[in-house]
C-alpha atoms as a PDB file:
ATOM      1  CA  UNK A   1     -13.064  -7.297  51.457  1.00  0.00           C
ATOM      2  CA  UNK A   2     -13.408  -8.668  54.917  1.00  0.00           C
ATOM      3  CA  UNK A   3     -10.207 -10.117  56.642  1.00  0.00           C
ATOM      4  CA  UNK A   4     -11.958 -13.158  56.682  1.00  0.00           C
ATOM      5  CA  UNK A   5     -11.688 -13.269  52.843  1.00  0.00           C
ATOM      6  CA  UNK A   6      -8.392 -12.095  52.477  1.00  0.00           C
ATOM      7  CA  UNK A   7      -7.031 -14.479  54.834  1.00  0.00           C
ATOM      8  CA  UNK A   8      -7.244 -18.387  53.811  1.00  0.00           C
ATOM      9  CA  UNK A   9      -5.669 -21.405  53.571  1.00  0.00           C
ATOM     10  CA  UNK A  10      -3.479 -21.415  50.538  1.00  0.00           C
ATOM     11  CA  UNK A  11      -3.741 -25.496  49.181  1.00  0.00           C
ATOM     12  CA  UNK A  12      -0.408 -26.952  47.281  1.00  0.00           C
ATOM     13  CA  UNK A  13      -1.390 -26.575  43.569  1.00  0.00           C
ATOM     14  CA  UNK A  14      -1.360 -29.943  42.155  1.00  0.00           C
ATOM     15  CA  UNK A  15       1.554 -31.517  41.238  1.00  0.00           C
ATOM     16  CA  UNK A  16       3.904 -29.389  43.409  1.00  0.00           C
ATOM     17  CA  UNK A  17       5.634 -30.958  46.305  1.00  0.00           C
ATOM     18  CA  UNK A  18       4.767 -29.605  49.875  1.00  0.00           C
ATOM     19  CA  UNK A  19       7.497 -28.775  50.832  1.00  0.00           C
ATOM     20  CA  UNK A  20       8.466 -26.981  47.732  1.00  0.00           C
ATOM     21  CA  UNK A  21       5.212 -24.790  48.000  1.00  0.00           C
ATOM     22  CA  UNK A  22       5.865 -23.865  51.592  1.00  0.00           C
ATOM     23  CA  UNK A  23       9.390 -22.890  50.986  1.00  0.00           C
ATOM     24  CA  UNK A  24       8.691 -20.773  47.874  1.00  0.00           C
ATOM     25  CA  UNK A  25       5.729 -19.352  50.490  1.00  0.00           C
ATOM     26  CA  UNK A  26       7.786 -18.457  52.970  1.00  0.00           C
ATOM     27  CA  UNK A  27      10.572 -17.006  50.234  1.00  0.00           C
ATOM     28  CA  UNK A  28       7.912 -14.424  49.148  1.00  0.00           C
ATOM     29  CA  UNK A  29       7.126 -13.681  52.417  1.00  0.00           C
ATOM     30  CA  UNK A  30      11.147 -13.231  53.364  1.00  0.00           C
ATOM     31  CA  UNK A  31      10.770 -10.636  50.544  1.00  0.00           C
ATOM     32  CA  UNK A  32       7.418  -9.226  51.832  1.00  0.00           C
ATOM     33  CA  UNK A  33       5.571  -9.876  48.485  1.00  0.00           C
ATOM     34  CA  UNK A  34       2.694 -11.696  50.721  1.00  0.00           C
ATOM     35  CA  UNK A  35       2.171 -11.526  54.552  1.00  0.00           C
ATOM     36  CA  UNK A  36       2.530 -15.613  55.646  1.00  0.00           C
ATOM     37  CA  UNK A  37       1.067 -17.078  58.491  1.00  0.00           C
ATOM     38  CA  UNK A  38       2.619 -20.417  58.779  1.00  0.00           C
ATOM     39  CA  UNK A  39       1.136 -23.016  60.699  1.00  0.00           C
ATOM     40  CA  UNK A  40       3.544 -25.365  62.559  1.00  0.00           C
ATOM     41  CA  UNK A  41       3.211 -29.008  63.218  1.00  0.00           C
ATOM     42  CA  UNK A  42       2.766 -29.223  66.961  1.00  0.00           C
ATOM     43  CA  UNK A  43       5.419 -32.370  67.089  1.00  0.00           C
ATOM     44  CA  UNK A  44       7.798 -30.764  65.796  1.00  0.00           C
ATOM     45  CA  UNK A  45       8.494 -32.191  62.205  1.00  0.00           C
ATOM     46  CA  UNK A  46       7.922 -28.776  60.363  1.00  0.00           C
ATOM     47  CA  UNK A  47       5.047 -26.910  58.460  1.00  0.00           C
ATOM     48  CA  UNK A  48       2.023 -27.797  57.761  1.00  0.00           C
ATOM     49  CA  UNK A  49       0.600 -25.358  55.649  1.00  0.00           C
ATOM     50  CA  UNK A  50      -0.682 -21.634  56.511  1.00  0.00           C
ATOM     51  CA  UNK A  51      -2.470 -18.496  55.825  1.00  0.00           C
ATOM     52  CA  UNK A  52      -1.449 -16.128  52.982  1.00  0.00           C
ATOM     53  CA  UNK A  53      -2.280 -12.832  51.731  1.00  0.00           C
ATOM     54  CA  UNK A  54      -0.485 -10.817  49.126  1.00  0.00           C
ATOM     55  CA  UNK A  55       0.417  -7.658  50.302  1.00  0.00           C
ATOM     56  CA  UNK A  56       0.554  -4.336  48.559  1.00  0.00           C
ATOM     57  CA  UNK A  57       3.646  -4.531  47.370  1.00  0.00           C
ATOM     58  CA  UNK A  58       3.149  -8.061  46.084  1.00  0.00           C
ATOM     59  CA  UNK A  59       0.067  -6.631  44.003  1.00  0.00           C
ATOM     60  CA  UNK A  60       2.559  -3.518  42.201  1.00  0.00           C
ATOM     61  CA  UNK A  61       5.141  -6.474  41.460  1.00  0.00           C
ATOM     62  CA  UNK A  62       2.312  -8.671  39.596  1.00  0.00           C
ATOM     63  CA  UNK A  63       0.945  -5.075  38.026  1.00  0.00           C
ATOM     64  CA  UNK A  64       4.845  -4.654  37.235  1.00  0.00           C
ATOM     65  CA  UNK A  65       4.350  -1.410  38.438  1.00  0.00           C
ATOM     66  CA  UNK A  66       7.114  -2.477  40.934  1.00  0.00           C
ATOM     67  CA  UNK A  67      10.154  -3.750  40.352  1.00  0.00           C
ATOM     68  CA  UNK A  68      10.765  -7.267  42.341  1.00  0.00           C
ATOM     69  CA  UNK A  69      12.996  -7.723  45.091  1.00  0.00           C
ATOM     70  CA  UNK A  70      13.642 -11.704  43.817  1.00  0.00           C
ATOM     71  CA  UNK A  71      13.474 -13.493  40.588  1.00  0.00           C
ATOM     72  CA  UNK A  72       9.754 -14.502  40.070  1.00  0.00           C
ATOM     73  CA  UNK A  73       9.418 -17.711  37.211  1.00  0.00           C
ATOM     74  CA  UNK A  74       6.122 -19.263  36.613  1.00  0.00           C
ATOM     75  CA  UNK A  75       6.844 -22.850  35.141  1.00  0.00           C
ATOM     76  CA  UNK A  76       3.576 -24.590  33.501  1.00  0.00           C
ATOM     77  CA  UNK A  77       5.329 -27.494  33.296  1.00  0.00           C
ATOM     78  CA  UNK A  78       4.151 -30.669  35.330  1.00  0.00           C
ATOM     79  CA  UNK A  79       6.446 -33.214  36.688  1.00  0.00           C
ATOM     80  CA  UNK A  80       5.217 -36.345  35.558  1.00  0.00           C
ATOM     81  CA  UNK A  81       6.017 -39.929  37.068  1.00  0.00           C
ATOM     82  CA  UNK A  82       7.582 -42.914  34.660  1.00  0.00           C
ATOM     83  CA  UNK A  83      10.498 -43.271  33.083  1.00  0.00           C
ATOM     84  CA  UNK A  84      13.460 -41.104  33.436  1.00  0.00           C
ATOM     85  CA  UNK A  85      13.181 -39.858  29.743  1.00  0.00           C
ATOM     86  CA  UNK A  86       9.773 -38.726  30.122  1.00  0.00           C
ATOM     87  CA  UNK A  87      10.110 -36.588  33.865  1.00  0.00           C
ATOM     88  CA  UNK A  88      10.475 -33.262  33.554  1.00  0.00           C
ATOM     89  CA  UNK A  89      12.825 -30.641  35.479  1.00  0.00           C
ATOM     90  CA  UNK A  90      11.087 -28.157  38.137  1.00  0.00           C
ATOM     91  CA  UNK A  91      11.791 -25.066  37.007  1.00  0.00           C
ATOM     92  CA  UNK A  92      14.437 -24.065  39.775  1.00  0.00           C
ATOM     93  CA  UNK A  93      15.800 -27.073  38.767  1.00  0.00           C
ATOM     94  CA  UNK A  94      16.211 -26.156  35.009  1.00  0.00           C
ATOM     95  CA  UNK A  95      17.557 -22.648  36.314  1.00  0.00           C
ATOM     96  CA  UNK A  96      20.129 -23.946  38.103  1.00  0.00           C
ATOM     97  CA  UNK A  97      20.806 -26.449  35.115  1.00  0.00           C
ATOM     98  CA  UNK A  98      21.014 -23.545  32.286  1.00  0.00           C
ATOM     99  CA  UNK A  99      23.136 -21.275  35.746  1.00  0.00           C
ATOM    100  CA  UNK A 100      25.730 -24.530  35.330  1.00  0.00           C
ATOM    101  CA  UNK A 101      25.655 -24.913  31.385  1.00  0.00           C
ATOM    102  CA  UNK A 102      26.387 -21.185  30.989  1.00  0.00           C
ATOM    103  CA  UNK A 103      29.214 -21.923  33.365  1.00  0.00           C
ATOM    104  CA  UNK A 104      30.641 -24.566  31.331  1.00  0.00           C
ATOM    105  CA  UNK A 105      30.172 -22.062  27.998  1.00  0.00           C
ATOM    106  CA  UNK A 106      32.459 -19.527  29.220  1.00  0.00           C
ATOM    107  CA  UNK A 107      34.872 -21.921  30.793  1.00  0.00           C
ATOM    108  CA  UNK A 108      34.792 -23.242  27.590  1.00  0.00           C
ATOM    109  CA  UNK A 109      35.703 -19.866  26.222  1.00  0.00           C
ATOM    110  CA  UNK A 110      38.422 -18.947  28.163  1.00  0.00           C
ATOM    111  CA  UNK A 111      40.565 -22.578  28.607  1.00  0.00           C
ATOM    112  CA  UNK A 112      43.970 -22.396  27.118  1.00  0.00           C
ATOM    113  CA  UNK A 113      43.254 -25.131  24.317  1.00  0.00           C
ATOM    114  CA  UNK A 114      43.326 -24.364  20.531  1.00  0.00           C
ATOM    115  CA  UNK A 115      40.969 -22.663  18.801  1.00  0.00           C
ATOM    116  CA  UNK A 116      39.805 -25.884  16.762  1.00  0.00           C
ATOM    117  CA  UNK A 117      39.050 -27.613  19.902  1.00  0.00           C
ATOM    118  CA  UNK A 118      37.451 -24.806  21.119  1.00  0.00           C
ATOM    119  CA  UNK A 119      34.911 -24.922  18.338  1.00  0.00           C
ATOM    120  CA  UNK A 120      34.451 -28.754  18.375  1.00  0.00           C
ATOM    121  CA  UNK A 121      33.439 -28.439  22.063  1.00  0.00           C
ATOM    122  CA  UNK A 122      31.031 -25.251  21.293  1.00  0.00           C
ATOM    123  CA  UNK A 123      29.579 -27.516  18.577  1.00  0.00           C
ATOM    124  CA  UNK A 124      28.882 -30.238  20.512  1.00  0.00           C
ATOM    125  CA  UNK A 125      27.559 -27.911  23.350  1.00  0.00           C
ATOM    126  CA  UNK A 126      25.174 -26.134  20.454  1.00  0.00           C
ATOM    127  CA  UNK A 127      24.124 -29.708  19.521  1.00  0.00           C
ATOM    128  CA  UNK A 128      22.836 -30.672  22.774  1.00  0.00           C
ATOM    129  CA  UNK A 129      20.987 -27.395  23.229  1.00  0.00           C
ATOM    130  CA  UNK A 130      19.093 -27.677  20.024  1.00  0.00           C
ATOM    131  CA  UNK A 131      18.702 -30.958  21.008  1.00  0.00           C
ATOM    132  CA  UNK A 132      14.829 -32.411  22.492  1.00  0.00           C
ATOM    133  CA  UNK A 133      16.832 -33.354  25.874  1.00  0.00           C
ATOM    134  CA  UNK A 134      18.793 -30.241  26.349  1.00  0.00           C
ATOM    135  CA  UNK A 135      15.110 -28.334  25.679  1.00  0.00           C
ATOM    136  CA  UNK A 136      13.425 -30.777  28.330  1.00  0.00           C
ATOM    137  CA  UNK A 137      16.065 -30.409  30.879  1.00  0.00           C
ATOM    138  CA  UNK A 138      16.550 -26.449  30.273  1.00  0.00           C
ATOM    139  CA  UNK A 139      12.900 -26.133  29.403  1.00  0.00           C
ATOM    140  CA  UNK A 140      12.547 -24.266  25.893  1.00  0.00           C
ATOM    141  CA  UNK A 141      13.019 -20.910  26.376  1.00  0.00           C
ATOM    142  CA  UNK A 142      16.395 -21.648  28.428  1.00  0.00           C
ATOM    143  CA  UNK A 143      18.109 -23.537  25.838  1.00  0.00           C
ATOM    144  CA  UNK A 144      16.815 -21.088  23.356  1.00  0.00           C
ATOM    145  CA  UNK A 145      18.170 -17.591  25.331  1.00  0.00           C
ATOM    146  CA  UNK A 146      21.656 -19.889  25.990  1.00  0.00           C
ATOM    147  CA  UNK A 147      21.863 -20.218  21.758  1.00  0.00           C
ATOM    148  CA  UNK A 148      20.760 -16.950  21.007  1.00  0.00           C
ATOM    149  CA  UNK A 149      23.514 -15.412  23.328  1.00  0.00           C
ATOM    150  CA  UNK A 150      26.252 -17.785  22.903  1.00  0.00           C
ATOM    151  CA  UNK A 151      26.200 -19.166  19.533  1.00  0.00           C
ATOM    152  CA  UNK A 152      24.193 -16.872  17.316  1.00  0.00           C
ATOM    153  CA  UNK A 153      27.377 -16.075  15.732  1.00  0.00           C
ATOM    154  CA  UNK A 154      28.710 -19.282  15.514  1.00  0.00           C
END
């Protein structure tokens, strides 16, 4: 393949914010999963876009014959515009979301409180992960792991 070929313009996939894009760009490059050749705005208010190419060891780490220097999450999900019910959570957003609701668990867990309010406050915490919000704001799969390790017993 021709450097020409390797080397292009990466666009921002639709529905991603710019900014977003060229951060998580420059985060694999930090990592050297791709080599990045940003391209600065010339008065001074940031990036514009760039040139990417993965690199070798960004090709074993998608072959998983690599192990990855940084969490890598692919969220499908579209952030959609109109009313606050119907937006959903970027997925570093929903990370950092089901990060601070495992938090609260095992705070939960360890507060000096009886053991009845204990499970009054785990049951209310189950109830709002089984619940349609608490799978739209954690997407699915994050309220799902939280119940399977925290309350499968319960």
């Amino acid at each position: 393949m021709s450097g020409a070929a390797a080397e292009r313009a990466v666009p921002t996939p639709e529905g991603i914010n710019n900014r977003d894009w060229l951060q998580a760009l420059a985060q694999l490059a930090e990592y050297n999963l791709i080599d990045w050749k940003p391209i600065e705005d010339k008065s001074g208010m940031g990036l514009l876009g760039g040139f990417a190419r993965i690199n070798e060891l960004g090709t074993h780490v998608l072959n998983s014959s690599a192990a990855s220097p940084i969490r890598i999450t692919f969220d499908e999900r579209r952030a959609v515009v109109g009313d606050p019910q119907e937006i959903k959570m970027p997925g570093a957003e929903a990370q950092a979301l089901k990060d601070a609701f495992e938090q609260v668990i095992l705070a939960i867990e360890q507060i000096g409180v009886s053991e009845g309010d204990k499970k009054e406050a785990q049951s209310l915490l189950l109830k709002l992960l089984q619940s349609k919000a608490g799978a739209d704001a954690l997407g699915e799969s994050g309220a799902q792991s939280l119940i399977t390790k925290y309350f499968g017993s319960f």
